[in-house]
N, C-alpha and C. Protein backbone atom coordinates (compact mmCIF):
# COMPACT_ATOMS: atom_id res chain seq x y z
N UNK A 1 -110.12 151.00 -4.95
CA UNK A 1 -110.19 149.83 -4.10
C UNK A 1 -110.30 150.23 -2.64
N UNK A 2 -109.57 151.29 -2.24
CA UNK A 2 -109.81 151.44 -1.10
C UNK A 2 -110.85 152.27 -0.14
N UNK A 3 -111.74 152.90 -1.23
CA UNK A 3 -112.86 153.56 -1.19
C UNK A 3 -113.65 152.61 -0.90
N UNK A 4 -114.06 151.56 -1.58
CA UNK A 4 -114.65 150.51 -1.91
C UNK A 4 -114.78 149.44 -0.25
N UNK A 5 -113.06 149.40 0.39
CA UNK A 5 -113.22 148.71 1.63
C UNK A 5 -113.85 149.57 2.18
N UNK A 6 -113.83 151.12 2.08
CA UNK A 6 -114.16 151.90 3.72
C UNK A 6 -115.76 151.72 3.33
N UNK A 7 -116.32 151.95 1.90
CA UNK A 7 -117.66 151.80 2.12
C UNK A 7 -118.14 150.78 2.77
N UNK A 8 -117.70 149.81 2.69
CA UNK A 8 -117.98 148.11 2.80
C UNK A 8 -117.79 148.04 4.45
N UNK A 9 -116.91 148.82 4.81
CA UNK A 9 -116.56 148.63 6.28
C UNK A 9 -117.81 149.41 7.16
N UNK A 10 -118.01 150.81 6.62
CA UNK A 10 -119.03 151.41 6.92
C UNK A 10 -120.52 150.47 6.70
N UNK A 11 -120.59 150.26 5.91
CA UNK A 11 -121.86 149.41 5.92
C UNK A 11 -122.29 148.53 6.84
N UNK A 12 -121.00 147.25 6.95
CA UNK A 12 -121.02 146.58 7.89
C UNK A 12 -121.49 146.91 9.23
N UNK A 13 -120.61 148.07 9.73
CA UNK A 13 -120.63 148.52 11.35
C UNK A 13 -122.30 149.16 11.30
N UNK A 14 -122.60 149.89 10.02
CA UNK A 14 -124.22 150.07 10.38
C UNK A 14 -125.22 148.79 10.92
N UNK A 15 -125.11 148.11 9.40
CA UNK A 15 -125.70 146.88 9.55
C UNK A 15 -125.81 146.52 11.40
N UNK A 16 -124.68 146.28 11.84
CA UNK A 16 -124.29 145.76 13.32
C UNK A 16 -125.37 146.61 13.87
N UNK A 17 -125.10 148.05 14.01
CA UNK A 17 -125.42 148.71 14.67
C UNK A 17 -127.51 148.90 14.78
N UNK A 18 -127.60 148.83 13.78
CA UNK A 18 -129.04 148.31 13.85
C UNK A 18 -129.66 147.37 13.34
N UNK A 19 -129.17 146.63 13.85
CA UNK A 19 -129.37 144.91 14.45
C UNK A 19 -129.27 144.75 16.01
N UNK A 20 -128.52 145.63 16.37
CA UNK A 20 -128.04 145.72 17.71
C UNK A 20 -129.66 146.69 18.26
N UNK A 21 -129.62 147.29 17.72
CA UNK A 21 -130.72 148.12 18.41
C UNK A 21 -132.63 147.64 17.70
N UNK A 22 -132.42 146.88 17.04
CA UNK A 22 -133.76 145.81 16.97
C UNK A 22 -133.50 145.12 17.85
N UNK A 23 -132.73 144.45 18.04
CA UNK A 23 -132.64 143.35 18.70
C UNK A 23 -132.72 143.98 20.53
N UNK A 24 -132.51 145.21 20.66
CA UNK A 24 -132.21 145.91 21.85
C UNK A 24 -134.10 146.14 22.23
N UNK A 25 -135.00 146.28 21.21
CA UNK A 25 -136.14 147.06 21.34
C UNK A 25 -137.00 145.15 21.39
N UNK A 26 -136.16 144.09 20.84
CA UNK A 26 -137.31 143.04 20.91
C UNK A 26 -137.33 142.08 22.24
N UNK A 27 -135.83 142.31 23.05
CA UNK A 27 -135.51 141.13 24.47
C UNK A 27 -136.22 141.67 25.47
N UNK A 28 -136.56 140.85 25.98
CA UNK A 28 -137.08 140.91 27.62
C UNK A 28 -136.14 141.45 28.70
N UNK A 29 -136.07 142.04 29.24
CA UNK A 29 -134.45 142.15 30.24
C UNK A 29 -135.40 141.75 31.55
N UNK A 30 -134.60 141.45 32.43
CA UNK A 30 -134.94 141.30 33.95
C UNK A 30 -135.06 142.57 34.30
N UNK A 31 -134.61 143.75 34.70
CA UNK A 31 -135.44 144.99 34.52
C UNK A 31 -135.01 146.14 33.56
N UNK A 32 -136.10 146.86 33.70
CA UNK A 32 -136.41 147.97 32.78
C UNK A 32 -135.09 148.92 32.35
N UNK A 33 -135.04 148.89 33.47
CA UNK A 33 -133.61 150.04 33.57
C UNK A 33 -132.37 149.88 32.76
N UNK A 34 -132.15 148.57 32.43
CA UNK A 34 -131.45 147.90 31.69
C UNK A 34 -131.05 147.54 30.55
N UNK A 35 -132.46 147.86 29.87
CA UNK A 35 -132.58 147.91 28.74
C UNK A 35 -132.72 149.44 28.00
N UNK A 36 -132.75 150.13 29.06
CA UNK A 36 -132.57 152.10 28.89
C UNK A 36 -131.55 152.11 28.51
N UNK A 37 -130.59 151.25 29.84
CA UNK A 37 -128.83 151.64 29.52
C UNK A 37 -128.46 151.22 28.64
N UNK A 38 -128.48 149.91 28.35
CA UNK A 38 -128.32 148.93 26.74
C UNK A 38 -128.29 150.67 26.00
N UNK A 39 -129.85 150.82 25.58
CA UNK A 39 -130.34 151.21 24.51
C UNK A 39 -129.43 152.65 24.60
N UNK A 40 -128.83 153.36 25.74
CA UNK A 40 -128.13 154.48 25.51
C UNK A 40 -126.64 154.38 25.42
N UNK A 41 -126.15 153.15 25.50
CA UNK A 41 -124.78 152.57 25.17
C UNK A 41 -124.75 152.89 23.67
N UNK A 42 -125.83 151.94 23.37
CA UNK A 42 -125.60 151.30 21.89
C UNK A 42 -125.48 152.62 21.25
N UNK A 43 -126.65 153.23 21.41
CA UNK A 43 -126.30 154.71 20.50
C UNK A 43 -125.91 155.74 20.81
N UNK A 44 -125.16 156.28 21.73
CA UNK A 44 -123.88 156.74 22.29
C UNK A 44 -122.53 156.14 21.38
N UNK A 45 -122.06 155.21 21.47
CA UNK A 45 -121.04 154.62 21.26
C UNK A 45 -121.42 153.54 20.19
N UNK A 46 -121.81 154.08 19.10
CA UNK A 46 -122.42 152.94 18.23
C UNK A 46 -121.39 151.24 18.02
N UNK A 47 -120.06 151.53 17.39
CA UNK A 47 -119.15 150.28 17.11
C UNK A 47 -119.19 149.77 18.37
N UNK A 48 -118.54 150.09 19.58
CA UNK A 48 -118.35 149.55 20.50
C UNK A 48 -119.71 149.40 21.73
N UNK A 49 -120.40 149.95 22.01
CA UNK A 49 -121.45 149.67 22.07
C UNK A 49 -122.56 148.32 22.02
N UNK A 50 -122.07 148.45 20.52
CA UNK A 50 -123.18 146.87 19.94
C UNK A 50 -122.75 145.90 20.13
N UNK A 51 -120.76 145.84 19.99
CA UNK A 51 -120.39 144.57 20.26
C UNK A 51 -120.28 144.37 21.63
N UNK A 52 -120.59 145.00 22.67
CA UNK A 52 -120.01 145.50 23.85
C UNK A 52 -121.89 144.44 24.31
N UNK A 53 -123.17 145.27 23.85
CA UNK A 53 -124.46 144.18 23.75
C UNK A 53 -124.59 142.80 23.55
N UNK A 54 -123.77 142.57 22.10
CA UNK A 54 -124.09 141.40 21.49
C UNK A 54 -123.43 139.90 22.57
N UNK A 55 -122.42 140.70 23.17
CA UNK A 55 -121.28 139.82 24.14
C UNK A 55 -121.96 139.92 25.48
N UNK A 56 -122.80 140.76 25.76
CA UNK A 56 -123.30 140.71 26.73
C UNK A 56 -124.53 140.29 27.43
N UNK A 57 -125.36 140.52 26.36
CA UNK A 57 -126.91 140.32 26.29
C UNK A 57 -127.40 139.20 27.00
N UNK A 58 -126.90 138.13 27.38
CA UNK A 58 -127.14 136.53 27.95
C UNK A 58 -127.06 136.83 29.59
N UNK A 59 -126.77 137.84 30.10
CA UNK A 59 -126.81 138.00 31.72
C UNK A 59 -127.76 139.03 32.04
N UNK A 60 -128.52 139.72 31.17
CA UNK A 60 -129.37 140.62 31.03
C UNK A 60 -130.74 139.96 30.88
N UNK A 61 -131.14 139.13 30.12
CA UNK A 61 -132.15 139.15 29.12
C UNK A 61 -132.82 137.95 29.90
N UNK A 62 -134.45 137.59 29.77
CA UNK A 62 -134.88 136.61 30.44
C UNK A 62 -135.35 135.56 28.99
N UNK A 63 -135.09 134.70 29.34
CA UNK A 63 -135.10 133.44 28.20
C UNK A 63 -136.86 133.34 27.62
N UNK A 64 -137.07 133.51 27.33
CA UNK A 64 -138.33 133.10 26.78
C UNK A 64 -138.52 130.96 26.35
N UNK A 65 -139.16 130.91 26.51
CA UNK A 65 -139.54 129.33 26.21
C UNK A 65 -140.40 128.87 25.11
N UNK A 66 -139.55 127.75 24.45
CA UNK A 66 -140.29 127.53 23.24
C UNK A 66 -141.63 127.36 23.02
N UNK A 67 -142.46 127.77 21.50
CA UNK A 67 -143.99 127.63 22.08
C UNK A 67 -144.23 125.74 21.57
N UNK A 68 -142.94 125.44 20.13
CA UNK A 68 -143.14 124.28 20.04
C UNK A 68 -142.02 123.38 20.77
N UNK A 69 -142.53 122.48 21.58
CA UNK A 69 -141.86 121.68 22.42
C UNK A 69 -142.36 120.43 22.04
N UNK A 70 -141.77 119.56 21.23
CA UNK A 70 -141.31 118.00 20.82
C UNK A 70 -141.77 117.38 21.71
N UNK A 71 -142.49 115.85 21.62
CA UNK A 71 -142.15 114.97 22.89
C UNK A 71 -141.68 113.86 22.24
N UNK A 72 -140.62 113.45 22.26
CA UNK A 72 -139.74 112.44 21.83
C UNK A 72 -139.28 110.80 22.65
N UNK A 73 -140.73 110.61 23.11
CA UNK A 73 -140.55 109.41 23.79
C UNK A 73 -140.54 108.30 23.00
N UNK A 74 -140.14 107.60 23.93
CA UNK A 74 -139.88 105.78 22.58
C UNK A 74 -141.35 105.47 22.15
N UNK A 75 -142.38 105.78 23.00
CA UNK A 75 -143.87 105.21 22.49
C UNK A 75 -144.21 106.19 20.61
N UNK A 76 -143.58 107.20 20.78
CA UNK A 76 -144.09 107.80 19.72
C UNK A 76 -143.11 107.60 18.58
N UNK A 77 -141.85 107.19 18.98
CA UNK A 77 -140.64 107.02 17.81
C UNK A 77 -141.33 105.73 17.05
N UNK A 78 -141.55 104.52 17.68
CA UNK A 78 -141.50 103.21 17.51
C UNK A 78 -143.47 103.23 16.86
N UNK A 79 -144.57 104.10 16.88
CA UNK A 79 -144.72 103.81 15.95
C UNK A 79 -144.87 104.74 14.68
N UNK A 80 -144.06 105.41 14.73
CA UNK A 80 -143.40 106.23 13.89
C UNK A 80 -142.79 105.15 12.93
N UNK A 81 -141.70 103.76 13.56
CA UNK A 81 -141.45 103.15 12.87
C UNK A 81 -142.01 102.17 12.29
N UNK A 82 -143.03 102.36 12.44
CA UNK A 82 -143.82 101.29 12.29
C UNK A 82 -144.70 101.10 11.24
């Protein structure tokens, strides 16, 4: 059983860990440099590292904008209901 958690635990923290570093190779950052350091955190210091990214990533990264954008005005609801 307890072989069984450490595999399971190990797996997990991989899993994280490259997810962390796809996800490191697909964001936009505001600059370049930034995404060097990201990328030499993460795999330097793999556990702490990724969660150290995943918590961080939102003051780094430039938002991209949706390509589908809704227009949800009353002219189009109503005859929708119609």
């Amino acid at each position: 059983m307890e072989k069984s958690m450490i595999i399971g635990l190990i797996m997990l923290i991989s899993i994280h860990w490259i997810w962390a570093i796809v996800d490191l190779t697909k964001s936009i950052f505001k600059k370049t440099y930034l995404k060097i350091i990201w990328f030499l955190i993460v795999i330097l210091f793999p556990v702490l590292g990724s969660i150290l990214y995943f918590q961080m990533k939102n003051r780094f990264i430039n938002r991209r904008r949706r390509k589908f954008q809704p227009n949800f005005d009353k002219s189009t609801i109503n005859k929708i209901d119609n």
